[in-house]
C-alpha atoms as a PDB file:
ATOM      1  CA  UNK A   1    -119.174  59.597 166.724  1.00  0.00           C
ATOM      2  CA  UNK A   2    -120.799  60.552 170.344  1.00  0.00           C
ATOM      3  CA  UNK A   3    -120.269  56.839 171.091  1.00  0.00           C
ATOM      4  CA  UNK A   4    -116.574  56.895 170.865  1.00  0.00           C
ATOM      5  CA  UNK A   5    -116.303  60.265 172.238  1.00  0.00           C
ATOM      6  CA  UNK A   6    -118.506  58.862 175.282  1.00  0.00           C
ATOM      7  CA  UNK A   7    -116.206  56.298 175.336  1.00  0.00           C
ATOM      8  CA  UNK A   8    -112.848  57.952 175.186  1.00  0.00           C
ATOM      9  CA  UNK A   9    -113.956  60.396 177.906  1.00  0.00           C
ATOM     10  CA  UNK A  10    -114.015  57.440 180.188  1.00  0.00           C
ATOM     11  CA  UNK A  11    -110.891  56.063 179.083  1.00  0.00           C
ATOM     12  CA  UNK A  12    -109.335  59.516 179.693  1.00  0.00           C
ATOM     13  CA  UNK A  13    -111.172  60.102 183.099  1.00  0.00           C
ATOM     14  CA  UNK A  14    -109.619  56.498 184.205  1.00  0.00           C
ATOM     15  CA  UNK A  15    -106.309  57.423 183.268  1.00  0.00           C
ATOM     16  CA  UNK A  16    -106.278  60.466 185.326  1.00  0.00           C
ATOM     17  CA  UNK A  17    -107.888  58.495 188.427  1.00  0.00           C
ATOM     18  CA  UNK A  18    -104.948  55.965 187.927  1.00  0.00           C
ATOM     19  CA  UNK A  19    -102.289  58.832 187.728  1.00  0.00           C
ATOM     20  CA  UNK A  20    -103.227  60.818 190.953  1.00  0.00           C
ATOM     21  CA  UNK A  21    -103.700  57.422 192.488  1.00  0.00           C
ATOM     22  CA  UNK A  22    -100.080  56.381 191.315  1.00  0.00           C
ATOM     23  CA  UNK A  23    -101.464  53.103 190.111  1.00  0.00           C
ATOM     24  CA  UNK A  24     -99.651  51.555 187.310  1.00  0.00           C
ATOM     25  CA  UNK A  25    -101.817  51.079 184.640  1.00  0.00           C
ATOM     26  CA  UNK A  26    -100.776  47.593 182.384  1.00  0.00           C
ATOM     27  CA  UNK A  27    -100.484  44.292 183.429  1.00  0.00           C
ATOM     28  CA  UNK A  28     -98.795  41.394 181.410  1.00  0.00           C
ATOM     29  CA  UNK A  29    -101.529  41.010 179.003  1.00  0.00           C
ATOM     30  CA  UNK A  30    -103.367  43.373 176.960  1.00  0.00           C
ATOM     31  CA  UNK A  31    -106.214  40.703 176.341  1.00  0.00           C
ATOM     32  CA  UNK A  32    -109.454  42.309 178.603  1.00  0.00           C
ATOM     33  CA  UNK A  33    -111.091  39.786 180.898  1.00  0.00           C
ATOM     34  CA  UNK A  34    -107.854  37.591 181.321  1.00  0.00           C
ATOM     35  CA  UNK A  35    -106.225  37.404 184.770  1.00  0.00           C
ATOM     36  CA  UNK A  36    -103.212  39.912 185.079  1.00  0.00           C
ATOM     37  CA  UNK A  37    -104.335  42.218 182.243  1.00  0.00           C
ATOM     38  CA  UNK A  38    -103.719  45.277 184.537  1.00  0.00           C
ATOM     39  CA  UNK A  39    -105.733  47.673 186.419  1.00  0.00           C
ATOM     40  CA  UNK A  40    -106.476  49.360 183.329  1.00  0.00           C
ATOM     41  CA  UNK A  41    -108.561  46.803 181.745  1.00  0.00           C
ATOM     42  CA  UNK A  42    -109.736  45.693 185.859  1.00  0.00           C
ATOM     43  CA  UNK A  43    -111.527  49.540 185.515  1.00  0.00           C
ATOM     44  CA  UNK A  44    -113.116  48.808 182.558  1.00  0.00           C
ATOM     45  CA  UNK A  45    -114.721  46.004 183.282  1.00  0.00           C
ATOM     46  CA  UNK A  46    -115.698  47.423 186.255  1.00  0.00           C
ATOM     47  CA  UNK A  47    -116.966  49.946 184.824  1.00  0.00           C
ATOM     48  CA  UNK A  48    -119.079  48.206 182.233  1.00  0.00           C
ATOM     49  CA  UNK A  49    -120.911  46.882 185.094  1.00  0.00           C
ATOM     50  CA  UNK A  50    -122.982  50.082 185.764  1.00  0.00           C
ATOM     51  CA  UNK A  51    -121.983  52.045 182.474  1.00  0.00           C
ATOM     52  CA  UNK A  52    -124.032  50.232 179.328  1.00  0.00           C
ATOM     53  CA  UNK A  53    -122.104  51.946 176.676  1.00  0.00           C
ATOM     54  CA  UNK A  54    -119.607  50.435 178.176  1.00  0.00           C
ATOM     55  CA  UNK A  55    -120.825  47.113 178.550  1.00  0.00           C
ATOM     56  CA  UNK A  56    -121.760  46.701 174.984  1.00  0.00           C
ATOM     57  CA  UNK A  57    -118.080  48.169 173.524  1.00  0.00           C
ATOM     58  CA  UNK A  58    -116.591  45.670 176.076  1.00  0.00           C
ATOM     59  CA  UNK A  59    -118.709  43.187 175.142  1.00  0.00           C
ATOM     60  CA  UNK A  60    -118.356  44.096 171.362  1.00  0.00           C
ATOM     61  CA  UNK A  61    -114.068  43.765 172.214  1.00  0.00           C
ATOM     62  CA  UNK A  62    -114.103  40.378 173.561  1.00  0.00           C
ATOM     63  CA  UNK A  63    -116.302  38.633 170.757  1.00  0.00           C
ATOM     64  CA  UNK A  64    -114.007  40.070 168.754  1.00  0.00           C
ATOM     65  CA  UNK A  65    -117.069  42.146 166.691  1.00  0.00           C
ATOM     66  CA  UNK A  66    -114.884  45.297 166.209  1.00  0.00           C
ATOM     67  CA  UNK A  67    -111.198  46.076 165.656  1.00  0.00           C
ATOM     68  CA  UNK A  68    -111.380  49.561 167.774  1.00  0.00           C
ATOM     69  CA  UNK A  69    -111.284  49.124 171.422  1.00  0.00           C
ATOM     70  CA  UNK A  70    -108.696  51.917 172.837  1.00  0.00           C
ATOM     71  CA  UNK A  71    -107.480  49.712 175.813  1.00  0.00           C
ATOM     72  CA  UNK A  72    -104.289  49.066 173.735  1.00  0.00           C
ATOM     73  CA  UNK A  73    -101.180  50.039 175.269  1.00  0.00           C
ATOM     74  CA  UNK A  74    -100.121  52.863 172.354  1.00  0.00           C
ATOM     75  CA  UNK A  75    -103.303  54.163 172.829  1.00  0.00           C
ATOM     76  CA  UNK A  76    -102.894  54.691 176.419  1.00  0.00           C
ATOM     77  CA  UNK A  77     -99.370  56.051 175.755  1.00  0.00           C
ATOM     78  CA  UNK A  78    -100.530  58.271 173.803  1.00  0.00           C
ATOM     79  CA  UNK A  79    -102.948  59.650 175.953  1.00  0.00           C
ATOM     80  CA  UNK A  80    -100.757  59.645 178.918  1.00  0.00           C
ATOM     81  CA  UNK A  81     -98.753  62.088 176.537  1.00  0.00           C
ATOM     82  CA  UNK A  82    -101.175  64.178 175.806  1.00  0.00           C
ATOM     83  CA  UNK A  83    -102.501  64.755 179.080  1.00  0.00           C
ATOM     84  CA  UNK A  84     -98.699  65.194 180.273  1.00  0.00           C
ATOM     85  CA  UNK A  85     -98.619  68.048 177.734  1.00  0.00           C
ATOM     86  CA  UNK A  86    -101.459  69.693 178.984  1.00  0.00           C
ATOM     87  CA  UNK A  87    -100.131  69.278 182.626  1.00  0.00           C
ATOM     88  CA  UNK A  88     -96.871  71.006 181.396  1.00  0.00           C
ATOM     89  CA  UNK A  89     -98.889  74.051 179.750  1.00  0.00           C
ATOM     90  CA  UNK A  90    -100.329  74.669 182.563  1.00  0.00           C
ATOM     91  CA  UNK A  91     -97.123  74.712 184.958  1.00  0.00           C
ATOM     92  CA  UNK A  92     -95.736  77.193 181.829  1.00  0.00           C
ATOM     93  CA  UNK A  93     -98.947  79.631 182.058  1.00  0.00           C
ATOM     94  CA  UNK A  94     -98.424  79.484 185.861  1.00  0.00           C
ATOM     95  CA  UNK A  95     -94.478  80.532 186.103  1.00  0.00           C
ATOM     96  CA  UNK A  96     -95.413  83.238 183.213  1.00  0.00           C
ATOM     97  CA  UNK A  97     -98.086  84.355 185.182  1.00  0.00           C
ATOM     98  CA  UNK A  98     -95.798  84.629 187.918  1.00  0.00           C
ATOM     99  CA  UNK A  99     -93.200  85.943 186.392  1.00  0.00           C
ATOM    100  CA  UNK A 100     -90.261  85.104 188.852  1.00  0.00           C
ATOM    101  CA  UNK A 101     -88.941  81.706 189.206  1.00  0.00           C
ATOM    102  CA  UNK A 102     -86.262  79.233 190.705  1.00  0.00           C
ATOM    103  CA  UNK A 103     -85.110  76.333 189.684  1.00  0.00           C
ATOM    104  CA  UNK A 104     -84.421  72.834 191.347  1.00  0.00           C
ATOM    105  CA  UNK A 105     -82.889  69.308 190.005  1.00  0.00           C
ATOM    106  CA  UNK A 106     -83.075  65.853 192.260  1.00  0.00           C
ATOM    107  CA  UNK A 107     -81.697  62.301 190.968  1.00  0.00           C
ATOM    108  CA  UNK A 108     -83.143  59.149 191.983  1.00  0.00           C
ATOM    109  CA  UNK A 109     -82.337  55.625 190.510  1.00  0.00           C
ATOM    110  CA  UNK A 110     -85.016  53.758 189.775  1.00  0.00           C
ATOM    111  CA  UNK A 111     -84.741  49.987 189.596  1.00  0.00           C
ATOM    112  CA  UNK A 112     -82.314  49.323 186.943  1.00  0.00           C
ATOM    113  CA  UNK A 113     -79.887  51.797 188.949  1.00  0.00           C
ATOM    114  CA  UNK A 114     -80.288  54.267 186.486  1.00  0.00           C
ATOM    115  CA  UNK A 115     -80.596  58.106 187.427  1.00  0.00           C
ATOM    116  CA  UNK A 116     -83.559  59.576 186.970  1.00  0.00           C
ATOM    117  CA  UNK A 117     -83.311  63.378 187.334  1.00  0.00           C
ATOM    118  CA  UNK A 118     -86.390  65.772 188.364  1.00  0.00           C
ATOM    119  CA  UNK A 119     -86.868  69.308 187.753  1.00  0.00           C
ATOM    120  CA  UNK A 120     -88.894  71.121 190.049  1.00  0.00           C
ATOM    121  CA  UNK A 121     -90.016  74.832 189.493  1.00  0.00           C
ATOM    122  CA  UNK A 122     -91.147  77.090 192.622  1.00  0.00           C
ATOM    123  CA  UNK A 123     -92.889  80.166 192.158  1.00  0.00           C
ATOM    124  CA  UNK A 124     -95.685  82.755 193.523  1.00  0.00           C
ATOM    125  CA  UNK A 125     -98.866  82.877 192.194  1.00  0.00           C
ATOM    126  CA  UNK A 126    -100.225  86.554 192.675  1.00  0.00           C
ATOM    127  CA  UNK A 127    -104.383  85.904 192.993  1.00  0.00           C
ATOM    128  CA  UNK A 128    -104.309  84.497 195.990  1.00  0.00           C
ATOM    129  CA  UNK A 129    -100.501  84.844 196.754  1.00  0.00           C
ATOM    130  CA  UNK A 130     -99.180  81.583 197.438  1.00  0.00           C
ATOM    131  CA  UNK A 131     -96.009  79.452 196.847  1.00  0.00           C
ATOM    132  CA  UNK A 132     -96.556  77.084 194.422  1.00  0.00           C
ATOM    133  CA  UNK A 133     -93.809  74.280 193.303  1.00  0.00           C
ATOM    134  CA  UNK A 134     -94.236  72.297 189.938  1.00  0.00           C
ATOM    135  CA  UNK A 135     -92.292  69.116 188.956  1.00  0.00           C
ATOM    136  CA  UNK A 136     -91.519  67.745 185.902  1.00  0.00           C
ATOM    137  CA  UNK A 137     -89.163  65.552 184.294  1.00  0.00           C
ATOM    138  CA  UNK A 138     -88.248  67.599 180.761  1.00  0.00           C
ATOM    139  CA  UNK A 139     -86.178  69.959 180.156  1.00  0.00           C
ATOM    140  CA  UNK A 140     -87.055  71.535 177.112  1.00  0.00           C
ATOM    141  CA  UNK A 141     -89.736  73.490 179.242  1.00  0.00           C
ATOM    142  CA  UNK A 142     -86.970  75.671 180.596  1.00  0.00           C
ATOM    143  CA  UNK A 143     -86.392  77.018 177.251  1.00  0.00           C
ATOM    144  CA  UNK A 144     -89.456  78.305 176.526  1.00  0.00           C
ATOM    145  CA  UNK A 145     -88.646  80.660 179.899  1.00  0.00           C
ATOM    146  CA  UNK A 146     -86.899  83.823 180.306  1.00  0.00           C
ATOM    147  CA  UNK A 147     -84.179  83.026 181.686  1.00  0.00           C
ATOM    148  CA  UNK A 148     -83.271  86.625 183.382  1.00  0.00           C
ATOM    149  CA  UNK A 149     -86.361  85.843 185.443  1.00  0.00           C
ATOM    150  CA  UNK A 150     -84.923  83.244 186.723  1.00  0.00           C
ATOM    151  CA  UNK A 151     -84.284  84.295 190.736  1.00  0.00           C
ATOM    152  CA  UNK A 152     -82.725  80.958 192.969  1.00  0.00           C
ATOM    153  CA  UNK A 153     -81.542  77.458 191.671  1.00  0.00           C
ATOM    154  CA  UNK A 154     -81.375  74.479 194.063  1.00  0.00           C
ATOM    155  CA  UNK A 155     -78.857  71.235 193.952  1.00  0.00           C
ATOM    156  CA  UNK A 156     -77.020  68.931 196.221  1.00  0.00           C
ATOM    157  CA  UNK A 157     -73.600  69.626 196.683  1.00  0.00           C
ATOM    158  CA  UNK A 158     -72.031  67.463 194.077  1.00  0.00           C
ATOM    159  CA  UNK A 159     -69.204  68.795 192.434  1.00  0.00           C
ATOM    160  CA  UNK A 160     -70.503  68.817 189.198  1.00  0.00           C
ATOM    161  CA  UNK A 161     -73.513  71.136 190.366  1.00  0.00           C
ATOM    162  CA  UNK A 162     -72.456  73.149 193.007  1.00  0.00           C
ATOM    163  CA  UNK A 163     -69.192  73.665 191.851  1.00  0.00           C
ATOM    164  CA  UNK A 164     -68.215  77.462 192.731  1.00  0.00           C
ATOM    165  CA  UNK A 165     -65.954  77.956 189.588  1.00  0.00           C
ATOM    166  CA  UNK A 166     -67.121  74.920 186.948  1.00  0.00           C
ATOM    167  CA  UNK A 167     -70.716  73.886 188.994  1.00  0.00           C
ATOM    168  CA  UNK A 168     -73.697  74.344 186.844  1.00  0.00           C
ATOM    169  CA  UNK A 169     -74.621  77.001 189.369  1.00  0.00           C
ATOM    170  CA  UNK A 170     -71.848  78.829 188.416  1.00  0.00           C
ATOM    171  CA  UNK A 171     -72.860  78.871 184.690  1.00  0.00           C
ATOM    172  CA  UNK A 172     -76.188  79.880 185.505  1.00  0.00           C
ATOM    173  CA  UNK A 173     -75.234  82.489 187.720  1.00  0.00           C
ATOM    174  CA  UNK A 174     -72.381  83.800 185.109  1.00  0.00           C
ATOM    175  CA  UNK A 175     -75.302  84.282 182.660  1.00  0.00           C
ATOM    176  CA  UNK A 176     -77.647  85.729 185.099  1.00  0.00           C
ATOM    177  CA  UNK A 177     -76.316  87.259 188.111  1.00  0.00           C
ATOM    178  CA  UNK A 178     -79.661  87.513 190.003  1.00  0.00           C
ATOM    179  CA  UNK A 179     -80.045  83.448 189.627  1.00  0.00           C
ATOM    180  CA  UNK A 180     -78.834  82.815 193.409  1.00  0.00           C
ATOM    181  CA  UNK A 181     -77.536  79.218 194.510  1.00  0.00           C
ATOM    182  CA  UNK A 182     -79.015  77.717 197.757  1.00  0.00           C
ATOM    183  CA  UNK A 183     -77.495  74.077 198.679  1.00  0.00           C
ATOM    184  CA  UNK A 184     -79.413  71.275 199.728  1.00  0.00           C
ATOM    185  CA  UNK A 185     -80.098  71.665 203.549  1.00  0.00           C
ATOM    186  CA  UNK A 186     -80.577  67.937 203.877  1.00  0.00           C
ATOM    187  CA  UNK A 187     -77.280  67.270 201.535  1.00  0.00           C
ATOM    188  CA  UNK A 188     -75.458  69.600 203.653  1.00  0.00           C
ATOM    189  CA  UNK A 189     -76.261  67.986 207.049  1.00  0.00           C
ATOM    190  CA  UNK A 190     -75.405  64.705 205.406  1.00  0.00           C
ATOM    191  CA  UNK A 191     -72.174  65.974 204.730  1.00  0.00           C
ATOM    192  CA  UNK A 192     -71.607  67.045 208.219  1.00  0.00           C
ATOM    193  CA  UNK A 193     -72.376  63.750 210.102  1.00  0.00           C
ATOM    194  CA  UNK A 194     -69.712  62.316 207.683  1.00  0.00           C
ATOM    195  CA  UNK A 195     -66.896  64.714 208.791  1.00  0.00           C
ATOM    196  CA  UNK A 196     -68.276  64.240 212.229  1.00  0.00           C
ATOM    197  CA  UNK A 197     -68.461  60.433 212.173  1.00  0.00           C
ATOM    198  CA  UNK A 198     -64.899  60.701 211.366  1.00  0.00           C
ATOM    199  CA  UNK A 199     -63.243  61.465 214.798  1.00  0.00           C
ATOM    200  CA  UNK A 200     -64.464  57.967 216.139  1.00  0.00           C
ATOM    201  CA  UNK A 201     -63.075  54.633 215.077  1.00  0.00           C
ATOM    202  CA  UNK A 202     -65.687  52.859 215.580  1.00  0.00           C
ATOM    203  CA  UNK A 203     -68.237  55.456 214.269  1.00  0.00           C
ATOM    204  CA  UNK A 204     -66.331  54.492 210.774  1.00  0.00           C
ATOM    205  CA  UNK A 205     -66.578  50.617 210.898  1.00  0.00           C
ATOM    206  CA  UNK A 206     -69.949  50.843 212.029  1.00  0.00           C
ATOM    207  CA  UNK A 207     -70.960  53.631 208.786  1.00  0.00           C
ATOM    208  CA  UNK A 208     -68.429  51.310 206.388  1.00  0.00           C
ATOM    209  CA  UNK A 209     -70.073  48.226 207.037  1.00  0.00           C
ATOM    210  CA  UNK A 210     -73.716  50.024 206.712  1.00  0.00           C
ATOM    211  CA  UNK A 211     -72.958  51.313 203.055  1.00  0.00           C
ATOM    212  CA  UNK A 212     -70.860  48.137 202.129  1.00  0.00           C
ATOM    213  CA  UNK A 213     -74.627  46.809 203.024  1.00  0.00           C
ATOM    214  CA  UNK A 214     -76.459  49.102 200.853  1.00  0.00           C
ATOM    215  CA  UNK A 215     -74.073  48.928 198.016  1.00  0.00           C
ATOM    216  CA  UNK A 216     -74.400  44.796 197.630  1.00  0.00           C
ATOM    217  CA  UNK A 217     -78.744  44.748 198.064  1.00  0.00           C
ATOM    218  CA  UNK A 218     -78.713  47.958 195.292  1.00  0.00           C
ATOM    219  CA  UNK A 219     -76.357  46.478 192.776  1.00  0.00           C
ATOM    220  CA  UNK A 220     -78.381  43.304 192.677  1.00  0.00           C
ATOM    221  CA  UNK A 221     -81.166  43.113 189.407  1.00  0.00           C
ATOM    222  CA  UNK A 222     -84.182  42.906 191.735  1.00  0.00           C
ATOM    223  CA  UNK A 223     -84.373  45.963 193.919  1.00  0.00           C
ATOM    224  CA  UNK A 224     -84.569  45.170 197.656  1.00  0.00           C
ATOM    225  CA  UNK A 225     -83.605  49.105 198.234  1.00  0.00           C
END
């Protein structure tokens, strides 16, 4: 049992060294010791150099000796998961701790032009006072929040969202009046060098043409933007 608790340690320990690193972890092959298996399985065997416990598991893996390796791809899912979890417990003990909170939500698209929205949470930790802003991506964490400490929200200035009658802000502040709505500073200015690029002619063609641009490279299936 120590062996594969040795070993999972390292598995886990690489994992987190690939996720502050932003390295993605497979490659097209889950095979160990084949060209473009991934940086996953490039770590391992790396590591089996100076690690013998190592050496002999990987070793054990490619003569095909055992069935257990934990370099599969569920496996590293699954801990990815779990270690997500505890990443989110600890952003929950920290607003809790806090007490007070605000909220903020961002969209990106990734490469299949789909939105991908972000929630952020900003607080202030009391020992040593500091502001402190989490992100994560799910939602069901806000639940588990009271949401009368809730004290700002954030959003660009979409319609939908910062809508003074039917924006989500206006929800959220209908439920808790303290909940106050600050726009996105760098939406905003956006929105004013589009009214002001609208006095000059050519200040239009010029803009037109640059988002025509942008609008053919992002709708292709390979992302060049």
């Amino acid at each position: 049992m120590k062996k594969w608790r040795d070993i999972l340690k390292v598995i886990v320990d690489e994992i987190l060294f690939c996720a502050k690193n932003n390295l993605a972890l497979q490659g097209s092959t889950e095979v160990i010791g084949e060209q473009n298996s991934g940086i996953f399985l490039n770590l391992i065997e790396l590591i089996s150099y100076y690690y013998p416990l190592v050496a002999e598991h990987v070793a054990s893996v490619k003569a095909k000796k055992t069935t257990t390796s934990y370099f599969s791809l569920r496996i590293q899912n699954e801990l990815i998961e779990l270690l997500g979890q505890k990443v989110r417990n600890e952003i929950l003990s920290n607003v809790r701790e806090a007490k007070y909170y605000s909220v903020l939500f961002d969209c990106t698209p990734d490469a299949s032009h789909k939105e991908q929205m972000t929630q952020i949470m900003s607080t202030s930790l009391r020992k040593p006072v500091q502001l402190r802003k989490a992100l994560w991506t799910s939602l069901n964490l806000t639940k588990k929040l009271e949401r009368a400490n809730c004290r700002g929200q954030g959003y660009d200035n979409g319609a939908n969202m910062s809508g003074k009658y039917n924006g989500v802000q206006a929800h959220i502040h209908s439920l808790n009046e303290f909940a106050r709505f600050v726009p996105c500073a760098a939406h905003t200015l956006n929105l004013v060098g589009v009214h002001a690029a609208e006095v000059s002619p050519l200040m239009i063609t010029f803009f037109g043409k640059v988002q025509a641009i942008f609008n053919f490279f992002s709708s292709l299936q390979i992302g060049f933007v």
